[in-house]
Structure formats: structure tokens, C-alpha cells
Protein backbone atom coordinates (compact mmCIF):
# COMPACT_ATOMS: atom_id res chain seq x y z
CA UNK A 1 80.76 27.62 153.17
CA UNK A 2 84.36 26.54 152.42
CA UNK A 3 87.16 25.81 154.49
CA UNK A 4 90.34 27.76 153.39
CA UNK A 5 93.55 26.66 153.99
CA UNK A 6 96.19 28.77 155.72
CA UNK A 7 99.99 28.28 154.99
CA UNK A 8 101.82 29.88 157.39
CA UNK A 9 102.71 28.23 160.42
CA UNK A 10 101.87 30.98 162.23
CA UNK A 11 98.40 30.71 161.75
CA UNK A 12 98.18 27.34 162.30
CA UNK A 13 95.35 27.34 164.74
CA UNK A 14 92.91 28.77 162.15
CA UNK A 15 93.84 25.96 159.64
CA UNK A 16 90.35 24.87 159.33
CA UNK A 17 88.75 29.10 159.79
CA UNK A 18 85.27 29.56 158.72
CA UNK A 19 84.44 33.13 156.77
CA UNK A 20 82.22 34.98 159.36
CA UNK A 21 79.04 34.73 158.24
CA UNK A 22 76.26 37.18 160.11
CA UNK A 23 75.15 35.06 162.99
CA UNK A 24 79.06 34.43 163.94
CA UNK A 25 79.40 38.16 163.48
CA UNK A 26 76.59 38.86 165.84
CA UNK A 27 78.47 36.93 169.05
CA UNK A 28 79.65 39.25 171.52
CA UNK A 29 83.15 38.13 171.57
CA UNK A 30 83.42 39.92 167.57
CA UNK A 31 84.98 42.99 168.23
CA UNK A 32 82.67 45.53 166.57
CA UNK A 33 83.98 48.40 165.43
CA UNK A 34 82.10 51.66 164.05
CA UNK A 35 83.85 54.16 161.26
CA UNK A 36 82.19 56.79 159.70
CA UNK A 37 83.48 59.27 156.59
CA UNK A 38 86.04 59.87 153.86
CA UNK A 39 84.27 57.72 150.97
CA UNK A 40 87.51 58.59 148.82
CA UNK A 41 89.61 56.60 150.99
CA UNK A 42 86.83 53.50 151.26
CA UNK A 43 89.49 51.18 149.20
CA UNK A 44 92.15 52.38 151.09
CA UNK A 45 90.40 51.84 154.35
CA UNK A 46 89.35 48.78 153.75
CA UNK A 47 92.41 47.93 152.41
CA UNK A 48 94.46 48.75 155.63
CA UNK A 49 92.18 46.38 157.75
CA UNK A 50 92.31 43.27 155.07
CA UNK A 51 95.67 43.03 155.03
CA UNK A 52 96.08 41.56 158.49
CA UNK A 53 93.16 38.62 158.72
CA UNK A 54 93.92 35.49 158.03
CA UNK A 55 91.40 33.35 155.27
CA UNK A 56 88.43 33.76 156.82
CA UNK A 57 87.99 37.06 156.14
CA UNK A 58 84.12 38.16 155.19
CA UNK A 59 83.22 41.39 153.05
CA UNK A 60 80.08 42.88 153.15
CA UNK A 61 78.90 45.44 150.64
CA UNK A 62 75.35 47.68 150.48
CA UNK A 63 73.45 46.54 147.86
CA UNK A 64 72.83 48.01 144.76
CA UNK A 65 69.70 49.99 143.66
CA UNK A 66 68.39 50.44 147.52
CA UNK A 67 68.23 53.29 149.60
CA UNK A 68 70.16 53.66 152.54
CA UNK A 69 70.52 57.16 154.54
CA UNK A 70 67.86 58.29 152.89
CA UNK A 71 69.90 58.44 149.40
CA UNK A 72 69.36 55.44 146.34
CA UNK A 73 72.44 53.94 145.74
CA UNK A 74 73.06 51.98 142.12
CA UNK A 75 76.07 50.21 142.55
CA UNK A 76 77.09 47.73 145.50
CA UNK A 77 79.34 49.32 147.99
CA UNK A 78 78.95 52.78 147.71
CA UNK A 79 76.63 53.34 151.16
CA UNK A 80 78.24 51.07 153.26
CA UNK A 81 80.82 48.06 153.67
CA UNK A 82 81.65 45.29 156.60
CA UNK A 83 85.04 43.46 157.15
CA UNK A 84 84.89 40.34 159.41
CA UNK A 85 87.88 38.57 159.98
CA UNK A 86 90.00 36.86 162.47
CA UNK A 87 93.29 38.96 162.78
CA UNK A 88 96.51 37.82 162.04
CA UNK A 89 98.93 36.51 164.83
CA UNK A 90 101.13 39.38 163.91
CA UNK A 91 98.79 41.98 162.81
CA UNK A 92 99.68 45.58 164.50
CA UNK A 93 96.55 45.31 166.79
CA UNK A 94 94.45 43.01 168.42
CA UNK A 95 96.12 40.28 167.29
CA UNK A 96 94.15 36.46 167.14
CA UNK A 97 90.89 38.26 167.53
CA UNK A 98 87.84 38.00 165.52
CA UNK A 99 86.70 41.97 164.41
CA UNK A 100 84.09 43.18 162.56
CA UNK A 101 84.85 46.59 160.83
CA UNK A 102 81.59 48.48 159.75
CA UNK A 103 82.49 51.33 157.47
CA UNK A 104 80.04 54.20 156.51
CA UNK A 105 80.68 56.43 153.54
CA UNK A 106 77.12 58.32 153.00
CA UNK A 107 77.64 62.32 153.08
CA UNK A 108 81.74 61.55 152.76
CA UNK A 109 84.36 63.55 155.77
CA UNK A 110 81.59 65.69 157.31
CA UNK A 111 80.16 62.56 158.67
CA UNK A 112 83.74 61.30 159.91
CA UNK A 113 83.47 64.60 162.36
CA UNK A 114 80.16 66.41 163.35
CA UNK A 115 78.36 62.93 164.14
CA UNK A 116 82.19 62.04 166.05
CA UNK A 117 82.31 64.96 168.22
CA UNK A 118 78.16 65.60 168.27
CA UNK A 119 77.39 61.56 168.74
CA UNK A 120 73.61 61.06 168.86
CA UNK A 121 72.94 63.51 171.90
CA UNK A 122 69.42 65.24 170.62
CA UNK A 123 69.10 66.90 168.41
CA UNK A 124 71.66 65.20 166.40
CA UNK A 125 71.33 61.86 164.73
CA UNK A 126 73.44 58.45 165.03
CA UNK A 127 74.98 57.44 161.55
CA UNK A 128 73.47 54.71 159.22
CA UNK A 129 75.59 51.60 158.97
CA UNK A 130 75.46 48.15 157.18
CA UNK A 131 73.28 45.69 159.26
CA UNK A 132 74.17 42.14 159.09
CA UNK A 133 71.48 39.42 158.96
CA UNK A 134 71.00 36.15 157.34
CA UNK A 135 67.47 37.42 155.90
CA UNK A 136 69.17 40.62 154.14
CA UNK A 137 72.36 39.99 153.24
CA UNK A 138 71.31 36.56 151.66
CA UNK A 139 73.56 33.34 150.51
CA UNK A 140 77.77 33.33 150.71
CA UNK A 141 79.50 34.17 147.38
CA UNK A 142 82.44 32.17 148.23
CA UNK A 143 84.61 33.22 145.48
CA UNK A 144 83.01 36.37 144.29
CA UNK A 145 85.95 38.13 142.42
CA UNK A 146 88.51 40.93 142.81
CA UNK A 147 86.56 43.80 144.86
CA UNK A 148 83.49 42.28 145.21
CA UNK A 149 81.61 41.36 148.62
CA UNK A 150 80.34 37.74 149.87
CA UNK A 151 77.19 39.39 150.84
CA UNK A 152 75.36 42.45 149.61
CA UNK A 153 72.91 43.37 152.34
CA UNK A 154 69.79 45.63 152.02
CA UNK A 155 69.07 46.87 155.68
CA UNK A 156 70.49 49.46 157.80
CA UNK A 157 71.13 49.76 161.81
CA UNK A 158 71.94 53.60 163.99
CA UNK A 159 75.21 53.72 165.47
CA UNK A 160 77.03 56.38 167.04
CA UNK A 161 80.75 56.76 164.58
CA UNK A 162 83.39 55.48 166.96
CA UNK A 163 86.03 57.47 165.53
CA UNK A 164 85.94 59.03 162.08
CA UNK A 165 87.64 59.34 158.37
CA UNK A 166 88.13 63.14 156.39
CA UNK A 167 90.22 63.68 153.68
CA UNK A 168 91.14 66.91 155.48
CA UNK A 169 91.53 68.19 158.88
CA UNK A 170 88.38 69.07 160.32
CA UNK A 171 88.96 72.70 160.49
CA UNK A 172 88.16 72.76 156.88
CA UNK A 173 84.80 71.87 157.25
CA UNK A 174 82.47 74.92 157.66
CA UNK A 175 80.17 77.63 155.94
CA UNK A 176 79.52 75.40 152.43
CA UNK A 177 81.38 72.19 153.70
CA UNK A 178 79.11 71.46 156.78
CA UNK A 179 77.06 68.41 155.88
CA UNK A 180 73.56 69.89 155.12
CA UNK A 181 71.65 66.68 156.28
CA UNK A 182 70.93 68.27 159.96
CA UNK A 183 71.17 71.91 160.00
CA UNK A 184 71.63 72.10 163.43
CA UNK A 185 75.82 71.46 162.32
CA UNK A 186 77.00 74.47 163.39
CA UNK A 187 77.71 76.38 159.93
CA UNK A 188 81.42 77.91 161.22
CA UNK A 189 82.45 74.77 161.88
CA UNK A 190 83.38 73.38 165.56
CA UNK A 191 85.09 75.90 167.57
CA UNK A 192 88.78 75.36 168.76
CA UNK A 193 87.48 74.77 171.91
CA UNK A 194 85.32 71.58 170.42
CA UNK A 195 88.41 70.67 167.44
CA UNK A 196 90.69 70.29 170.89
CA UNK A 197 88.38 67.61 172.59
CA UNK A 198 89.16 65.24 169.46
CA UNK A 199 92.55 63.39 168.73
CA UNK A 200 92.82 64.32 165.31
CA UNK A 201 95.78 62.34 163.89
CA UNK A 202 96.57 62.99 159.83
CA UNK A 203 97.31 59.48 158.31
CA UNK A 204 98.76 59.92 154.55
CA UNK A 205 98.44 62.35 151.54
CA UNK A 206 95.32 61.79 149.37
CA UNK A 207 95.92 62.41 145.48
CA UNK A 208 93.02 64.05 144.26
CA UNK A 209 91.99 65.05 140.59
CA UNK A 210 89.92 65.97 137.72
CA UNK A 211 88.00 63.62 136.36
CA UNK A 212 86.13 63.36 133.02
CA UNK A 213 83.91 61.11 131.04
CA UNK A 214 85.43 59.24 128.40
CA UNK A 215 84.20 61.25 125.21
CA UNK A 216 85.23 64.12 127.06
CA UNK A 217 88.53 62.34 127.51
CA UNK A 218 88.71 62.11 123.27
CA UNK A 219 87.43 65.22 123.04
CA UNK A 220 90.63 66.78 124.91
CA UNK A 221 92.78 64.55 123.23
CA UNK A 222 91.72 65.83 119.83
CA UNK A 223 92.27 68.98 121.06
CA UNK A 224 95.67 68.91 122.18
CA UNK A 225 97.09 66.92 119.20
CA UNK A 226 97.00 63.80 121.17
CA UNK A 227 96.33 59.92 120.02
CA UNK A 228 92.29 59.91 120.35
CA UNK A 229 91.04 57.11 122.63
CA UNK A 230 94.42 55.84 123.78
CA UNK A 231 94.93 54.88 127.34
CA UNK A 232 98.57 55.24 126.92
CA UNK A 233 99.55 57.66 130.15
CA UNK A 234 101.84 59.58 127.35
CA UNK A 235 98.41 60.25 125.86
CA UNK A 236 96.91 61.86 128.85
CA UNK A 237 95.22 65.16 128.10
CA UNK A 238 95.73 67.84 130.09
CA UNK A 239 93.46 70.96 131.39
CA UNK A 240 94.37 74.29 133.61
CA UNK A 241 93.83 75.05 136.88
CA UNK A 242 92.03 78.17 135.71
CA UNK A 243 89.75 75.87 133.06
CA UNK A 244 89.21 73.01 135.88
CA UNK A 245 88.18 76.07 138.18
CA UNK A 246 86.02 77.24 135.76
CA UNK A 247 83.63 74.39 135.61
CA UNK A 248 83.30 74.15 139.36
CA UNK A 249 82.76 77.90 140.40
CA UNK A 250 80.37 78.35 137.52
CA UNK A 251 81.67 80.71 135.07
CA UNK A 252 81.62 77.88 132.39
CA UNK A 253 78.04 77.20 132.47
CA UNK A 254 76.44 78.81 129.20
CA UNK A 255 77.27 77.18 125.93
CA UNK A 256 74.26 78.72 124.12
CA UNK A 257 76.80 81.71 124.95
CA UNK A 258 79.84 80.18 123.87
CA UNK A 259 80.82 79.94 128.05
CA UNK A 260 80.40 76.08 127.67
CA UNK A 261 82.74 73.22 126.34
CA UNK A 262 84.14 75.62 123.40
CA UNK A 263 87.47 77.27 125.53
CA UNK A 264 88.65 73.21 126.10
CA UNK A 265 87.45 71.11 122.98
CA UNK A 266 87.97 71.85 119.05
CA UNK A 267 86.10 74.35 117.18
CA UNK A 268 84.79 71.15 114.90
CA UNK A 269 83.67 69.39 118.19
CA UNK A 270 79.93 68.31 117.43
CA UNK A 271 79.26 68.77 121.55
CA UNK A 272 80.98 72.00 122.28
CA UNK A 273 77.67 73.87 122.95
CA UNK A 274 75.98 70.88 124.38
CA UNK A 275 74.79 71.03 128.37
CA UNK A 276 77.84 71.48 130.83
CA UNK A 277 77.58 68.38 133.02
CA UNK A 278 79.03 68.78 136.76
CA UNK A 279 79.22 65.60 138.53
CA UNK A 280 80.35 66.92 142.33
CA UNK A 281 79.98 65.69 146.05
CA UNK A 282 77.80 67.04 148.77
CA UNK A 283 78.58 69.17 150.70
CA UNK A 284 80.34 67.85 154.27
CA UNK A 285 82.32 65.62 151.70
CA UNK A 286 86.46 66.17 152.05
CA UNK A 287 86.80 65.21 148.52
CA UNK A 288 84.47 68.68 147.63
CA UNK A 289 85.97 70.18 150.47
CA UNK A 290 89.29 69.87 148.31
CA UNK A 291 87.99 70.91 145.49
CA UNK A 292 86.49 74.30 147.21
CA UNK A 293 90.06 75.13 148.68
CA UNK A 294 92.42 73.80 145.31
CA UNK A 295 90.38 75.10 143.08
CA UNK A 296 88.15 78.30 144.16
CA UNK A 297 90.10 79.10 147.49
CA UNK A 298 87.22 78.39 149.60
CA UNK A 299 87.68 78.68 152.91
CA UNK A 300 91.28 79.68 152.86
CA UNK A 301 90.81 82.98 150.98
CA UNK A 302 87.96 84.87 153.07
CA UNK A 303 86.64 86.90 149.97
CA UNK A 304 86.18 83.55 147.65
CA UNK A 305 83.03 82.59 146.45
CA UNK A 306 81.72 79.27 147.49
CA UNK A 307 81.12 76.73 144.65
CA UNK A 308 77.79 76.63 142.95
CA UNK A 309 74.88 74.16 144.54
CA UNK A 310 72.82 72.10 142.16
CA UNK A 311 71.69 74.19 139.72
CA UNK A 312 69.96 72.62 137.00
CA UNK A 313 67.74 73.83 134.34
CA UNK A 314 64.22 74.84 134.94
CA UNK A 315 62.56 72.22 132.72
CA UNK A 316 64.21 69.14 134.99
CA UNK A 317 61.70 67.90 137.35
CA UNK A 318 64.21 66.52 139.55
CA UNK A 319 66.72 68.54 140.25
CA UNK A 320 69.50 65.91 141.52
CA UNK A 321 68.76 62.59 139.54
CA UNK A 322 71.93 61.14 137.94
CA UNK A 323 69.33 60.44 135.07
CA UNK A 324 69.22 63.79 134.32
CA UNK A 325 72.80 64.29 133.15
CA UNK A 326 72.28 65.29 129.29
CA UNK A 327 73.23 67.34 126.51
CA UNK A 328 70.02 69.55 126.28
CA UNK A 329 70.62 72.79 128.02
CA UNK A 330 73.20 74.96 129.37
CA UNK A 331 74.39 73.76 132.96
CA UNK A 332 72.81 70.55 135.41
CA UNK A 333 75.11 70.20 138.93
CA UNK A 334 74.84 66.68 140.48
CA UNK A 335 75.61 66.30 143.68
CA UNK A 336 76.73 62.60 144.91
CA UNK A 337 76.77 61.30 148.66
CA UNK A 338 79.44 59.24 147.84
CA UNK A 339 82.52 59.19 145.29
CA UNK A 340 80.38 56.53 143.59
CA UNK A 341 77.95 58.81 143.13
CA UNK A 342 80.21 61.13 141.26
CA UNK A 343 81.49 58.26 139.39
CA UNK A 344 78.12 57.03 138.18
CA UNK A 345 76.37 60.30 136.85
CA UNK A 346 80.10 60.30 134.80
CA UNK A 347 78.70 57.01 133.48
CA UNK A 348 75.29 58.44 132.79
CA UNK A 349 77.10 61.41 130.35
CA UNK A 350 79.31 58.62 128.46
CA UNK A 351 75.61 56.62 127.98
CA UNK A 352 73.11 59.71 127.55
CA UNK A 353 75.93 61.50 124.77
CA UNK A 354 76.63 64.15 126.86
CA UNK A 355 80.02 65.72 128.14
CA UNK A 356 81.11 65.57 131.83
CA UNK A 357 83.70 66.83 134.87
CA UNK A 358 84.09 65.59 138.40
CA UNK A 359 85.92 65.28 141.18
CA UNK A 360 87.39 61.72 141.87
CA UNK A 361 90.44 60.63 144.23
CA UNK A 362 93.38 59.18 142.87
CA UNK A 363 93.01 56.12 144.51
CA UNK A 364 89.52 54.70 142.49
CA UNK A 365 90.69 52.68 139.76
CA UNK A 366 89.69 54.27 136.11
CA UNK A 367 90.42 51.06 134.14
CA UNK A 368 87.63 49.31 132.76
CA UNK A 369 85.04 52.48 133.48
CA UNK A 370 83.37 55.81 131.48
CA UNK A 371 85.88 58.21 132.94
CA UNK A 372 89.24 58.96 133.03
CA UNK A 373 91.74 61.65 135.27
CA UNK A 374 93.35 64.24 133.60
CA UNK A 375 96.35 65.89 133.96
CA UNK A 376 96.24 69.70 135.74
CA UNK A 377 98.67 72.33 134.00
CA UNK A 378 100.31 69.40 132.51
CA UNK A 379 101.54 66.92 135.18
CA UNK A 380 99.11 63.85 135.97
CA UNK A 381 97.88 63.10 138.85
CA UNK A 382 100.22 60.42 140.64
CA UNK A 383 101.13 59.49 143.61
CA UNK A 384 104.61 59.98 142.51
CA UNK A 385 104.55 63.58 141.03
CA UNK A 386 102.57 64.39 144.50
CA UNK A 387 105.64 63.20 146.67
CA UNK A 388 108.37 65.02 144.54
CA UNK A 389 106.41 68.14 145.35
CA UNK A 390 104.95 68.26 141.19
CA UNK A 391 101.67 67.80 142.18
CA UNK A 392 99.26 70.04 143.92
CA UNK A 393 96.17 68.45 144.03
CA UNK A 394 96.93 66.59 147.30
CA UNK A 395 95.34 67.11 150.84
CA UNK A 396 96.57 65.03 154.32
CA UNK A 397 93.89 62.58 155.30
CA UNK A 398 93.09 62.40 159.13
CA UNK A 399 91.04 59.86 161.61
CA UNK A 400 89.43 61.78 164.90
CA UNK A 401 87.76 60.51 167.51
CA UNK A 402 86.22 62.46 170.89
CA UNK A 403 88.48 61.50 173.45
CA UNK A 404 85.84 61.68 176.23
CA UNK A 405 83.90 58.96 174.08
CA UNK A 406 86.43 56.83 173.45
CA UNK A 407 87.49 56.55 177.23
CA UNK A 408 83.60 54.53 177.44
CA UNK A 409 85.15 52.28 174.75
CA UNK A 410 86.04 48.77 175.08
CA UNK A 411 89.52 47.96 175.72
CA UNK A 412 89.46 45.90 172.67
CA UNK A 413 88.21 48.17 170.29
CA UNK A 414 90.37 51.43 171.68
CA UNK A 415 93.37 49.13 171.39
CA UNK A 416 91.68 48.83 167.55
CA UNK A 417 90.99 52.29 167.31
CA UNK A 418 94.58 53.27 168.47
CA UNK A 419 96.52 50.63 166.44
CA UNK A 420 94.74 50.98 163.02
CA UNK A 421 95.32 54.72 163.08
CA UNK A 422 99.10 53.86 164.32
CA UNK A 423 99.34 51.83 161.52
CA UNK A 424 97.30 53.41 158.58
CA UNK A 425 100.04 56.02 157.37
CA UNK A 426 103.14 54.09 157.68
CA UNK A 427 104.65 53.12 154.17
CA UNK A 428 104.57 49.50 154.81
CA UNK A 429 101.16 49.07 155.04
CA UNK A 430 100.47 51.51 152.27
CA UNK A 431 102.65 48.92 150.37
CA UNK A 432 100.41 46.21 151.15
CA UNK A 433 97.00 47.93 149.06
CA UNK A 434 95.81 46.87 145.93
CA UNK A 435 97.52 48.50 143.34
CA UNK A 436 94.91 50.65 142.09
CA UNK A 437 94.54 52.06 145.68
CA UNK A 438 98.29 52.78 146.04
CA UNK A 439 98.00 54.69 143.05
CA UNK A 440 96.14 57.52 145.24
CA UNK A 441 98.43 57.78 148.69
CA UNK A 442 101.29 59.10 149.92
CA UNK A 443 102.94 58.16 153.26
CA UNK A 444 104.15 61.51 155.64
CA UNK A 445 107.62 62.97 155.09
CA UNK A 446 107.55 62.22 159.35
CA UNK A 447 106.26 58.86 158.85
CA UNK A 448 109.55 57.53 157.61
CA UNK A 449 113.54 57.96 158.55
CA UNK A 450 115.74 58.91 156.70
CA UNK A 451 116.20 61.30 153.52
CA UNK A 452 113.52 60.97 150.65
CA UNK A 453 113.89 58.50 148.16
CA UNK A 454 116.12 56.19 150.47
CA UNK A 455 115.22 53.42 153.00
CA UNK A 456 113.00 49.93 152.38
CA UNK A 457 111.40 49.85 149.35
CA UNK A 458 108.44 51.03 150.47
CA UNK A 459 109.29 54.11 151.76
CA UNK A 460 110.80 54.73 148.63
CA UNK A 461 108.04 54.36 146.65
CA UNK A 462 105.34 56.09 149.18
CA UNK A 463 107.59 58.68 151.01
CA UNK A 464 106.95 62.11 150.29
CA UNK A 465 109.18 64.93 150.74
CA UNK A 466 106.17 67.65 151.00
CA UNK A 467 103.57 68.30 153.70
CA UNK A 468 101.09 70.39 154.17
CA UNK A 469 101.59 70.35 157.82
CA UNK A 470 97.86 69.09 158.20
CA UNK A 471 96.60 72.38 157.72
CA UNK A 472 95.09 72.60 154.30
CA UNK A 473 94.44 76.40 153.33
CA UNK A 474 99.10 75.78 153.46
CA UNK A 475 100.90 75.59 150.44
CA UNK A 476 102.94 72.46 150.26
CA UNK A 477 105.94 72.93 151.45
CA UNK A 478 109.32 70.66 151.10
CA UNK A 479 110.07 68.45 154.39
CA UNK A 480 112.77 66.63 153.33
């Protein structure tokens, strides 16, 4: 390993810091901290902890092409991810101490609530999380490159979620947004009884939107008179609410019918009766949660239908294989664990010749991939156009945790618990995030002072002026 040096005077005493390598991470005086949910936010997350440890800072990622929870993952990072640091002499909470962060994302929000309030009392399960050893997460990459780990580890350890990520209040999540992995979830959701032993706390507005696989990107382009293939943002093709809806609920599903790609692409379009490709989460994932209640009204309106399951054609042996994305055949659903997930079967379309629509949070980084956002009605989706009140497609992000389990906690990690939530939705942190990740949040019209669009800088740039009052089935309404 390398020693890093440390500039600030502050930090003097961890001049000389080692990165935290497994066996350091194992020593009971590393706070451990468990986080489960929310795979949207898992830049944003990880983000907010980074940005207060000092150089010694170790990521961990899942590797790629392994199972974990039961599901094969095929890129690194998209089960599970570890941040061991020591933190900062002024970070926000537990200042000077060395904490290990393990951050689950399999299944998406669900998991950031039924396993909080549930725990692993039978019949319920613990959570899979990232285990850390020197025999599975192999040798140090010291200088591994922008958003990639030091380690990519292959094994997995049961913990019980110490608090928990959605990227919508928890009363969204019943009938076809209960996780499905253990159908013992209760399918109408936790009672208000159960919702008021957790401290649900909403953090920041999530931008969500459509996403699309590149050709289908040109495709819409050509379409709407636009330069074809240009990433200019003036460029950026649009689709309705009503078309975007259409996809999901499953009344575009039959191009043999003309029902296919033909209402959004050009008569000449060589693909427009090819297979209709939906690349969508799980459910018990917020980010399909969102998509139910933006797009098809589910659970807010009690007479809408809930979105579609997989349903692929008869002749595909397996039914949920990202491998299976084509353009033989009228409709194949894939459901991902994880926005990764969604983001590779979009992949899979641009490489198999096929056309493709997902779901995929603002806040993942399209540059340099084989998908693209696209605007909704006409305005793109921006963190900007989402705090001047332009942009629907938003939902209020929470953390939870069970309030009788966290009074077993540590005093170290409730004092982590209670200052990284404290901390996660204020717009000076959010200022702090990688840019692509800043792209995709908005900080609280309450979470600054002042009218919108004054203050520091960063509440100008991340404070919004609507809320949804962290109840999602609201219409945003202006705050400030």
C-alpha cells in the first residue's frame, strides 16, 4: 500500500494514514455501520460519506459476474459497496474515527424498510451485505480511477439493515411495490401503527426519468426533426407522459399490430415493428415505485392498474435474462434488482439491435454509456427544471430506522446514524458530490433560509422552491 499525504493542518495526525485494508477493517474499534436500499441514490450515498475522510479512504465494490442475494450481477458495484475511512477532524459526525460504511442495494427501497422495521425476527431474513476478507476481495488497486473500487470482493455476510434508504416514503410501498423476495411482507404495506415506530426523515428530491437506449435515442431524434446522434442537450428528444406511460402499463406492447415503436419513431424507421424492450426494476424498488405513481397512478389513484410483471414471449426459456432483450417478438419485461440492472439490459438492446425504455435516476451519469434520458412533454430532466417547479418527475428521498432498534445501537454508530441523515439533505453537502451525481438532487425548500434562488452558492444551485411534503401520491406544490 501507499502512504498518502494530507495537506491540511488539520489532519495532521493522519499524515502518514494507511487505506483500510480488510483485516484493519475487521478491528473492533472500526465503527461498522449497516445501510440497506435506494440503489438510485448509491452515488449519492456514497458520495455523502466520502466527502468527510481524510486519504485513507478504502472503497469496496461487489464484483462483477457473481451472484450475490441470490441475483448475478455483471458489472462491479451494483450488489453491494464498502467505504472505510478515517473521518475528517471536522466532518459533521464522529469526527477522527475510523468507519466502515457497508451499503446494500439488491431489491432497491423495499429493502431500506420491511427488513428495517421486520429485522431478522423469523420468519424474515437479515439482508446480504459486502463481506470483507483478504481471500475475496484480493490485492489493493491503489489508484484505480474515477468511480472505481480498491477491492472488488466476491463473498457475502447476513446483517440486520441498521437504518435504511427509499426513494420515497415508505407508505408508498404496498400491493405491487412490496419486495416479492419473502412473501410474508405484508402486501398493504406496514400499518400506521408499524410506519410510526420508525423515524422516517426525507433527505432531498430525487430527479427521476425516462431512459432509452441509444438507437432509440436517434430514432427519436429523427423523428422530431432533431440533429441525429448529437449529445448536444439542445438536441434532446423528447416523449409524452401519455407515450412514456404507455410502454410501462402495457398498452404499447404489439408491434406486429402496429401498438409497438410506430406512435414514437418515423414511418421509414427499419425497427418500428421490432420487439418492445422494457428494462424496469423489481418490485420493492422506489425507483419503480415512482414510476407506478408518475406514470400509471399506482397507488395514489385506487382504481389504477398496477404495471405489467415480466411478461415475455412464450418461446424465451428464461423469462428474466438481460440476454434475452431482442428484436424478435412483440413485448419482453426485464426486471433489474438494481438500477444497474436496468442500465445493463439497455446495453444489451444497443448490442443485440433492438430498441429499449427504462427507468433510470437522474443522478447515474449517461456519458460514455448505451442510453440516454429523455425529455418528458418537452422539459429535460434536471435538477434545475425540478427546483423551479418545471419538472415532475421528482420524488423526496427518505432514511428510516426502528427506533426501538436503534436504542440497542452503539453510541458511535447512532451518533453516525443521526449525523449522516442530519447532514445528507443540506445543500452544502449536496455541493460536495461528483458532478454527475449532483445532476440528480435537489436540497428541501425547509432545508435552507431564505427565499429561493438567494443565499451561499449552494443553496442557490440545489434549493428548490417545490415539495411534495414527503407524501408522494401530492402534487408538487410551491414552498417558496
Amino acid at each position: 500500500m501507499k502512504k498518502h499525504l494530507i495537506a491540511t493542518a488539520a489532519l495532521a495526525a493522519f499524515t502518514q494514514a494507511w487505506a483500510l485494508t480488510p483485516a484493519e477493517v475487521a478491528d473492533p474499534s472500526v465503527v461498522k455501520v449497516y445501510a440497506s436500499g435506494a440503489s438510485a441514490l448509491r452515488n449519492v450515498i456514497g458520495g455523502l460519506f466520502t466527502q468527510n475522510c481524510t486519504a485513507d479512504l478504502s472503497v469496496y465494490f461487489s464484483a462483477a459476474n457473481t451472484s450475490f442475494g441470490g441475483v448475478s450481477f455483471t458489472a462491479a458495484g451494483d450488489a453491494h459497496r464498502v467505504y472505510a475511512c478515517t473521518l475528517k477532524s471536522d466532518s459533521p459526525f464522529l469526527p477522527g474515527k475510523k468507519v466502515a460504511f457497508f451499503k446494500s442495494d439488491i431489491g432497491g427501497s423495499g429493502q431500506g424498510i420491511f427488513p428495517v422495521y421486520f429485522g431478522a425476527k423469523p420468519p424474515f431474513p437479515a439482508r446480504s451485505f459486502l463481506a470483507l476478507t483478504a481471500a475475496t476481495c484480493g490485492t489493493r488497486v491503489d489508484n484505480p480511477g474515477a468511480g472505481q473500487p480498491n477491492y472488488r470482493c466476491t463473498t457475502e455476510q447476513a446483517q440486520v439493515p441498521m437504518f435504511g434508504l427509499s426513494d420515497a416514503e415508505p407508505a408508498l410501498f404496498q400491493g405491487v411495490n412490496v419486495p416479492p423476495d419473502d412473501p410474508t411482507y405484508p402486501q398493504a404495506g406496514l400499518s400506521s401503527s408499524q410506519l410510526g415506530e420508525l423515524t422516517i426523515t426525507p433527505l432531498f428530491q430525487t430527479v427521476f426519468g425516462v431512459a432509452v437506449n441509444r438507437s432509440l435515442r436517434d430514432a427519436l431524434q429523427a423523428r422530431q426533426g432533431l440533429v441525429v446522434g448529437s449529445e448536444d442537450e439542445a438536441q434532446r428528444p423528447s416523449m409524452s407522459r401519455i407515450e412514456a406511460a404507455a410502454y410501462f402499463n402495457g398498452s404499447l406492447q404489439d408491434p406486429s399490430s402496429g401498438l409497438g415503436w410506430q406512435p414514437i419513431v418515423s414511418a421509414t424507421d427499419p425497427k418500428r415493428a421490432t420487439r418492445v424492450n422494457v428494462c424496469r426494476r423489481v418490485a420493492g424498488s422506489g425507483t419503480q415505485a415512482s414510476a407506478n405513481a408518475f406514470l400509471t397512478g399506482f397507488p395514489c389513484n385506487t382504481v389504477a392498474g398496477a404495471v405489467p410483471l415480466t411478461n415475455a414471449d412464450s418461446s424465451v426459456p428464461n423469462t428474466n435474462a438481460v440476454a434475452n432483450v431482442g428484436t424478435t417478438g412483440n413485448l419482453f419485461v426485464f426486471e433489474g434488482s438494481t438500477t444497474g440492472n436496468v442500465t445493463s439490459c439497455l446495453a444489451q438492446a444497443e448490442t443485440a439491435g433492438a430498441y429499449a425504455i427504462g427507468h433510470v435516476s437522474r443522478e447515474n451519469n449517461e456519458a460514455g454509456t448505451s442510453w440516454r434520458h429523455v425529455r418528458i412533454d418537452g422539459v429535460a430532466p434536471s435538477r434545475d427544471n425540478v427546483k423551479a417547479g418545471k419538472y415532475e418527475y421528482f420524488f423526496e428521498s427518505t432514511a428510516q430506522y426502528h427506533n426501538d432498534k436503534f436504542a440497542t445501537l452503539s453510541a458511535d454508530q447512532q451518533a453516525f446514524i443521526s449525523g449522516f441523515i442530519g447532514q445528507a439533505g443540506k445543500p452544502s453537502s449536496l455541493a460536495l458530490l461528483a458532478a454527475a451525481a449532483q445532476n440528480g438532487v435537489a436540497a428541501l425548500p425547509d432545508s435552507y433560509a431564505g427565499a429561493f434562488g438567494t443565499g451561499t452558492a449552494a443553496e442557490v444551485t440545489f434549493g428548490s422552491r417545490v415539495t411534495r411534503g414527503g407524501a408522494s401520491c401530492v402534487a408538487p406544490l410551491f414552498a417558496k
